[in-house]
C-alpha atoms as a PDB file:
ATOM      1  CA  UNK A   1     -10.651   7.762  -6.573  1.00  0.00           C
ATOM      2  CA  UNK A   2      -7.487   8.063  -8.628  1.00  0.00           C
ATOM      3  CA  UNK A   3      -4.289   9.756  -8.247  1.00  0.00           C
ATOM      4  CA  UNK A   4      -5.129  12.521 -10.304  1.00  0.00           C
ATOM      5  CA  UNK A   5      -8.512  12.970  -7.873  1.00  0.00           C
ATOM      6  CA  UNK A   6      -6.367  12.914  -4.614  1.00  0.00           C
ATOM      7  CA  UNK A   7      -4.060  15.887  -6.444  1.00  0.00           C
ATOM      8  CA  UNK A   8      -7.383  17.955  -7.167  1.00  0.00           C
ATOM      9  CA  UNK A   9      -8.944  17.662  -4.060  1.00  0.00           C
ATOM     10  CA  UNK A  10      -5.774  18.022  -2.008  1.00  0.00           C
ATOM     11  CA  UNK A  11      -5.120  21.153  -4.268  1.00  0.00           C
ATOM     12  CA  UNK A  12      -8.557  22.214  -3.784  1.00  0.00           C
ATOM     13  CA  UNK A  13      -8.568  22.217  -0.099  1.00  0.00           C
ATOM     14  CA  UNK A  14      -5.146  23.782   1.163  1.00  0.00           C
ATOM     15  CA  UNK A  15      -4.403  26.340  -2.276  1.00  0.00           C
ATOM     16  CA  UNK A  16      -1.209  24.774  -3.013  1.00  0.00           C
ATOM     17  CA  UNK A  17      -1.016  24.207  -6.636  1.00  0.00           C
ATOM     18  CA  UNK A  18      -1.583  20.814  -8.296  1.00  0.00           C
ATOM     19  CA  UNK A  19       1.976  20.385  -9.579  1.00  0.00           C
ATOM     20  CA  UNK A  20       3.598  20.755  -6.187  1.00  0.00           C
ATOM     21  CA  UNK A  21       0.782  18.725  -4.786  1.00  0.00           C
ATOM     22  CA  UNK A  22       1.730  16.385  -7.335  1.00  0.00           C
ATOM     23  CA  UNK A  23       5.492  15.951  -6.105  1.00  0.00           C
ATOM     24  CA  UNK A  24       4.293  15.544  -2.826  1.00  0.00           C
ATOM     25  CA  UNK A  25       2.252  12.904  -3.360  1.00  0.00           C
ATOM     26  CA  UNK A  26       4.662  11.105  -5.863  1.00  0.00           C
ATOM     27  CA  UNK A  27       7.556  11.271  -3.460  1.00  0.00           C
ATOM     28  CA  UNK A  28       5.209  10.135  -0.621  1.00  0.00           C
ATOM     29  CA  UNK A  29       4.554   7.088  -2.767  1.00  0.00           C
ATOM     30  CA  UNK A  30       8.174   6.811  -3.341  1.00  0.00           C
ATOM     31  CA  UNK A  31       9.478   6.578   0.278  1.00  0.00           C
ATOM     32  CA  UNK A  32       6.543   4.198   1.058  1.00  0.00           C
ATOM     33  CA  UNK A  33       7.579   1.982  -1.652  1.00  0.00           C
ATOM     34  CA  UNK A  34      11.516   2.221  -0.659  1.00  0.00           C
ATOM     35  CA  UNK A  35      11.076   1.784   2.745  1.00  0.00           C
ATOM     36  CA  UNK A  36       9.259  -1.694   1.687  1.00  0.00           C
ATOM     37  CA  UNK A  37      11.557  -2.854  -0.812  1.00  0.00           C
ATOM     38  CA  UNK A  38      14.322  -2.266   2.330  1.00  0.00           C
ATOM     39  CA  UNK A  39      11.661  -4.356   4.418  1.00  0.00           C
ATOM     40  CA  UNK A  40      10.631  -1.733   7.015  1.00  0.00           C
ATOM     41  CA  UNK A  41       7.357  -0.704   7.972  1.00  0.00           C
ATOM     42  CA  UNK A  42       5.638   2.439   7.326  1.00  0.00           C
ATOM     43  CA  UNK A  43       3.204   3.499  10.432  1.00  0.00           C
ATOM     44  CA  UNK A  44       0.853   6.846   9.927  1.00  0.00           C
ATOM     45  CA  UNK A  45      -0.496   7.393  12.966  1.00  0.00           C
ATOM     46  CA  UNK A  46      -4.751   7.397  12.617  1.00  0.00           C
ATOM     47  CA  UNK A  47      -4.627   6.195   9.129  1.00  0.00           C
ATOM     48  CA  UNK A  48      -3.302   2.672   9.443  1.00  0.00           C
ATOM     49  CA  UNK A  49       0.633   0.881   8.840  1.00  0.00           C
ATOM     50  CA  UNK A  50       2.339   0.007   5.920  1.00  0.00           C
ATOM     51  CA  UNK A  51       3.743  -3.651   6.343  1.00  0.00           C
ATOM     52  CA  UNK A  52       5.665  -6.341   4.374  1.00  0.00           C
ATOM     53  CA  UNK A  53       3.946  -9.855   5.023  1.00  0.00           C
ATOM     54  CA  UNK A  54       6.185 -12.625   4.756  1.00  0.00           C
ATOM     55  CA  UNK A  55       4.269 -15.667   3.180  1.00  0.00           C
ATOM     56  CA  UNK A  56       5.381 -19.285   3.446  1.00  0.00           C
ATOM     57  CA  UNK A  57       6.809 -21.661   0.796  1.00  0.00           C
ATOM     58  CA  UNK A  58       4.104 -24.007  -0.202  1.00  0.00           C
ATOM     59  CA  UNK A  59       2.669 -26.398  -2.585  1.00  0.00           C
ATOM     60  CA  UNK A  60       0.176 -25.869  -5.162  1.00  0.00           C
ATOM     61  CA  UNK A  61      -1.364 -27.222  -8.071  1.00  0.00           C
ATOM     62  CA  UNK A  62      -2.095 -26.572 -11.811  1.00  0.00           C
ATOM     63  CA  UNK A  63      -5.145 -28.137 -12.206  1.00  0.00           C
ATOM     64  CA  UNK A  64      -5.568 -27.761 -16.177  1.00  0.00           C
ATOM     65  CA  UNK A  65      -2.153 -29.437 -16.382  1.00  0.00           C
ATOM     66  CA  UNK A  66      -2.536 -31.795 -12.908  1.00  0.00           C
ATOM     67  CA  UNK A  67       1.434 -31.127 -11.837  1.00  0.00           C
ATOM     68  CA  UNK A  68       2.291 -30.180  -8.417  1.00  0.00           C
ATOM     69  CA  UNK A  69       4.218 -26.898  -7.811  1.00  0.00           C
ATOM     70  CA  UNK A  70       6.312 -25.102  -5.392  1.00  0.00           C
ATOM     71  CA  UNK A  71       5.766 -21.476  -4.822  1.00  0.00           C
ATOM     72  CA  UNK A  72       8.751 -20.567  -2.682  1.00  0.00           C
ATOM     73  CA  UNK A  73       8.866 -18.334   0.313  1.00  0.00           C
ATOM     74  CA  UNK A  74       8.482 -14.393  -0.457  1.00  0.00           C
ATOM     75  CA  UNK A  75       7.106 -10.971   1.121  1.00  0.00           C
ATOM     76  CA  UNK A  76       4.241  -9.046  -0.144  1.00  0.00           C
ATOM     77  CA  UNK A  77       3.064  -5.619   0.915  1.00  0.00           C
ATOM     78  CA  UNK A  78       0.204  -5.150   2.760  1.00  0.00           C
ATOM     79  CA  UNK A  79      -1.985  -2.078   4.375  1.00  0.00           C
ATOM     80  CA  UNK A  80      -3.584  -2.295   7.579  1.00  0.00           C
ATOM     81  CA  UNK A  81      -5.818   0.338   8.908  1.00  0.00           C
ATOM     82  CA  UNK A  82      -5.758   2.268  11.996  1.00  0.00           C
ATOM     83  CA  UNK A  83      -9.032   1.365  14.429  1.00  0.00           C
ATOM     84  CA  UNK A  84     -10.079   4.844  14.030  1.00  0.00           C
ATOM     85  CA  UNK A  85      -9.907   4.756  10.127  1.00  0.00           C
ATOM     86  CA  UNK A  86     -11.918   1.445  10.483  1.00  0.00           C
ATOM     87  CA  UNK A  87     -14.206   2.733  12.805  1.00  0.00           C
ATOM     88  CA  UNK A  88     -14.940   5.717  10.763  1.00  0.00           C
ATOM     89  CA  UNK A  89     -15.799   3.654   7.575  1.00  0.00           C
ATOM     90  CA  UNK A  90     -18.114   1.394   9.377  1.00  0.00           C
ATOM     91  CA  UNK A  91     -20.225   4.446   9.967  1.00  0.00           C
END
C-alpha cells in the first residue's frame, strides 16, 4: 500500500477530501520524522512506538577489497509494534 492508497482509503472512509487528507498525513510524517531527528520517541498507543536505535561502533570488512573498516557509532530509526497490532496480524 502506498501513500497515495492510505489518502484514498482514508478519504474514502471519513468524507474528508483527499487534499486535506493529504496534509494530514504529510504533516503526520513530518512530526514523526522531526521528533526523530531531535532523538525522541514517538508512541501511538495500539499501533506500536516510533524509536531511534542507537547502534555500536564496530568493525567490518570489504571482502572484494580484504581491508578492515570502522563503521562508527550512529542511530537509526526503527518501528515497533504494539502487542495488539501484532496480535491482530498473526490472525
Amino acid at each position: 500500500m502506498t501513500k497515495a492508497d492510505i489518502v484514498n482509503e482514508i478519504a474514502k472512509n471519513t468524507g474528508v477530501d483527499k487534499a486535506s487528507v493529504l496534509a494530514t498525513v504529510e504533516s503526520f510524517m513530518d512530526v514523526v520524522r522531526v521528533s526523530l531527528s531531535n532523538k525522541e520517541n514517538v508512541y501511538l498507543r495500539g499501533f506500536g512506538s516510533f524509536i531511534v536505535k542507537k547502534r555500536a561502533k564496530k568493525t567490518a570488512r570489504n571482502i572484494s577489497k580484504n581491508t578492515t573498516i570502522i563503521i562508527p557509532a550512529h542511530s537509526i530509526p526503527s518501528f515497533k509494534p504494539a502487542k495488539t497490532f501484532v496480535a491482530q496480524v498473526k490472525k
